[in-house]
Protein backbone atom coordinates (compact mmCIF):
# COMPACT_ATOMS: atom_id res chain seq x y z
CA UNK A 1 -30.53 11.78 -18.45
CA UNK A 2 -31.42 12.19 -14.68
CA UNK A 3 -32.16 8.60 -12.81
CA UNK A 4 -35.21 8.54 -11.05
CA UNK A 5 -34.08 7.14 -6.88
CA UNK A 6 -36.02 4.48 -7.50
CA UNK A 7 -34.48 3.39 -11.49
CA UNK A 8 -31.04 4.04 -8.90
CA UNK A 9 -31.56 1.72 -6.55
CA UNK A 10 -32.74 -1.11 -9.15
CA UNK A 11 -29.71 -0.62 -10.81
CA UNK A 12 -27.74 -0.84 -7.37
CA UNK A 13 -29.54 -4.14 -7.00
CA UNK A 14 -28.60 -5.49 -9.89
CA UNK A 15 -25.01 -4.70 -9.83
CA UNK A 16 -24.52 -6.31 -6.53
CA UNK A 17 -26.74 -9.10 -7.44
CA UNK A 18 -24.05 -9.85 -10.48
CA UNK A 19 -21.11 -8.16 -9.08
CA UNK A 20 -21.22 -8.77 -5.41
CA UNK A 21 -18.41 -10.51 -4.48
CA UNK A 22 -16.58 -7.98 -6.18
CA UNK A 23 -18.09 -5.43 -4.28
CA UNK A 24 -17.68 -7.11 -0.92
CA UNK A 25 -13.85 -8.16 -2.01
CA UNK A 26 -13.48 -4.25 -2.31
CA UNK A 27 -15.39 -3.31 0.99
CA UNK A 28 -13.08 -6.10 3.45
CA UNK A 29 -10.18 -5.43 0.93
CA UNK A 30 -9.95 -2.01 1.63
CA UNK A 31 -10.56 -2.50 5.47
CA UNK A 32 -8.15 -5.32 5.22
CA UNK A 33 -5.64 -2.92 3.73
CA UNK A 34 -6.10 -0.20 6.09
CA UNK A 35 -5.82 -2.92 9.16
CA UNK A 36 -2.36 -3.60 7.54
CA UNK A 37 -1.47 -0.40 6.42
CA UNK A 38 -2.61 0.66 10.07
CA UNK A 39 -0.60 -2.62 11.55
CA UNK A 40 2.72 -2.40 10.39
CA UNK A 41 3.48 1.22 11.12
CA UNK A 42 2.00 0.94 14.77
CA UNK A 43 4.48 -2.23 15.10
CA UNK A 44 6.95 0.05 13.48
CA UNK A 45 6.33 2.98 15.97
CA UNK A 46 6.32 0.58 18.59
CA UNK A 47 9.24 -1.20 18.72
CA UNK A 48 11.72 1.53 17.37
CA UNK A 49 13.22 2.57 20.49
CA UNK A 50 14.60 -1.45 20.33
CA UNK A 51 15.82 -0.34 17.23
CA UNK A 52 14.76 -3.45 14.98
CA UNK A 53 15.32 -4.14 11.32
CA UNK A 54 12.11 -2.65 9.44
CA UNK A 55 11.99 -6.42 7.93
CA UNK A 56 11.63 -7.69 11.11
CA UNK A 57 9.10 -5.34 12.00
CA UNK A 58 7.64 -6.63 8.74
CA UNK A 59 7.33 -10.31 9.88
CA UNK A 60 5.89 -9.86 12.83
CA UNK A 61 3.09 -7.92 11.57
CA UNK A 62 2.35 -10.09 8.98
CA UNK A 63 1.08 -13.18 10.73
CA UNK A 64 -2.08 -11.27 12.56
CA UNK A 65 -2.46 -9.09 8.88
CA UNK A 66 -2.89 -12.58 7.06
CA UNK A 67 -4.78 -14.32 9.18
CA UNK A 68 -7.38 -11.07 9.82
CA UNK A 69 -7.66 -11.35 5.89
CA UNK A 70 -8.42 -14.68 5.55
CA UNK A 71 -10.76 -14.47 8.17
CA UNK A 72 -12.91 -11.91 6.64
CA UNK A 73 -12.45 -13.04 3.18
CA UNK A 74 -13.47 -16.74 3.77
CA UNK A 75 -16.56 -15.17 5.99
CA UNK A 76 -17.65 -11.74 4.11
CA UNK A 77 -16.13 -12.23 0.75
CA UNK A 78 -16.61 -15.72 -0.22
CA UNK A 79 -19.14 -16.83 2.32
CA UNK A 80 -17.29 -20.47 2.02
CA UNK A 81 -18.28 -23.25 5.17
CA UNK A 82 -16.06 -25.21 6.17
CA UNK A 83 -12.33 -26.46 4.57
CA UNK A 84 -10.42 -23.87 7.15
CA UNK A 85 -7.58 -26.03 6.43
CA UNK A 86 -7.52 -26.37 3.20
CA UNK A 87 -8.21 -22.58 2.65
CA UNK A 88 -6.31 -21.55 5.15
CA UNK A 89 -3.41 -23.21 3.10
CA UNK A 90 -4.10 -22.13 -0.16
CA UNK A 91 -4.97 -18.24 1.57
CA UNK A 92 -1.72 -18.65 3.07
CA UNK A 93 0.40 -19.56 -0.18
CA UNK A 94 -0.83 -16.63 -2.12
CA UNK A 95 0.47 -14.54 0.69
CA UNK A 96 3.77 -16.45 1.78
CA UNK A 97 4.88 -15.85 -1.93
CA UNK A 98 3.94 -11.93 -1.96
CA UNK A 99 5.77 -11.87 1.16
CA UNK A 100 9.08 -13.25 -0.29
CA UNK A 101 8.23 -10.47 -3.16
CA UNK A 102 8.07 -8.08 -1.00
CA UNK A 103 11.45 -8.47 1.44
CA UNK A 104 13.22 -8.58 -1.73
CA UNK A 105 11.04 -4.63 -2.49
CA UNK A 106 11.50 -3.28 0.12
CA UNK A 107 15.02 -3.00 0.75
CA UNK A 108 14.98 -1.83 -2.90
CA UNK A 109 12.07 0.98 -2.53
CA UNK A 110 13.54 1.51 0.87
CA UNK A 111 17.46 1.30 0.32
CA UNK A 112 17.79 2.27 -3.29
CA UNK A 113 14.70 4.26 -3.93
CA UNK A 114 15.12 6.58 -0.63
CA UNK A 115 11.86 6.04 0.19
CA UNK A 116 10.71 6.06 3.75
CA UNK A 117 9.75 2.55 4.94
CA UNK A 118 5.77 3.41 5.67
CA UNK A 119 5.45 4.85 2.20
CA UNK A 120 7.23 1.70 0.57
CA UNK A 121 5.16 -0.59 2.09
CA UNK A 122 1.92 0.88 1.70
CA UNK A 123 3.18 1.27 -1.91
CA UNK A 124 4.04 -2.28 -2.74
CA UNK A 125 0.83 -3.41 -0.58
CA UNK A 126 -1.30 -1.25 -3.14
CA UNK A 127 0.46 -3.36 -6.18
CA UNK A 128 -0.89 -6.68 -4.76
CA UNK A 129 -4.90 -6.04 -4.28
CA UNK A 130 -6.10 -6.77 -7.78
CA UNK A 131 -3.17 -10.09 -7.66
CA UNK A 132 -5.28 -11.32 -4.51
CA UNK A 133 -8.95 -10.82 -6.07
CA UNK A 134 -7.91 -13.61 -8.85
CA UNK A 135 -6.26 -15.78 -6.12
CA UNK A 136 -8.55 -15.85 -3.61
CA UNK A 137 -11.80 -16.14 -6.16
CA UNK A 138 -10.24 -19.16 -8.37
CA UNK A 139 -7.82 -21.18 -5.96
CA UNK A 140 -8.32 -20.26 -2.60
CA UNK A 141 -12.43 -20.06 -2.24
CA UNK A 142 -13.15 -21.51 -5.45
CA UNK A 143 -16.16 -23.42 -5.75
CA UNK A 144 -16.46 -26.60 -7.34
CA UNK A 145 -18.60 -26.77 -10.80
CA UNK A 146 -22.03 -28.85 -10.46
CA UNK A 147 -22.95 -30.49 -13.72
């Protein structure tokens, strides 16, 4: 069966019409990702003539990585107004715990698993995207039911 370009983009319509935070939670999740993914190795690259700890490295890149996310997901994603705060602290949770995860996997994936630290963190950072969706859409920007 060959879709006419017009049957196409009806049924483009009406899968963002149902599905479009999902769609735009893909779109600013994968820039998101690549800003991090981007972030940490140009940290890394950086500051390795000061010869720092790669967890180190990983701290310091997290605070502009979390707060870019939570930027674009409360704006793009979510389209939320107002409650920074409160977002902001509930955004922040979700990633404060993946963060603890995450210096206790990469030593492992790093340490035990001989894998070069760039690879093991864009590794574990794949694991968590589908983890944030389900945060983010019913605790962090979760809209209260009307009646």
């Amino acid at each position: 069966m060959i879709l006419a370009p017009r049957s196409v983009y009806s049924l483009a319509i009406g899968l963002l019409d149902r599905h479009g935070t999902k769609a735009r939670f893909l779109v600013v999740g994968g820039l998101n990702t690549l800003f991090g993914l981007g972030f940490y190795p140009l940290v890394y690259l950086v500051f390795t003539p000061l010869r720092p700890h790669y967890l180190l490295l990983l701290v310091l890149s997290q605070i502009p990585c979390v707060t870019v996310s939570f930027l674009t997901n409360k704006l793009l994603v979510f389209k939320t107004t107002g409650n920074y705060a409160r977002e902001y602290t509930k955004f922040v949770t979700y990633y404060a715990s993946i963060f603890v995860i995450n210096l206790a996997a990469l030593p492992v994936l790093v340490e035990t698993a001989a894998m070069k630290p760039i690879w093991a963190q864009t590794l574990f950072s794949s694991v968590t995207i589908a983890a944030s969706y389900f945060w983010q859409s019913r605790i962090t920007f979760s809209r209260a039911k009307t009646s």
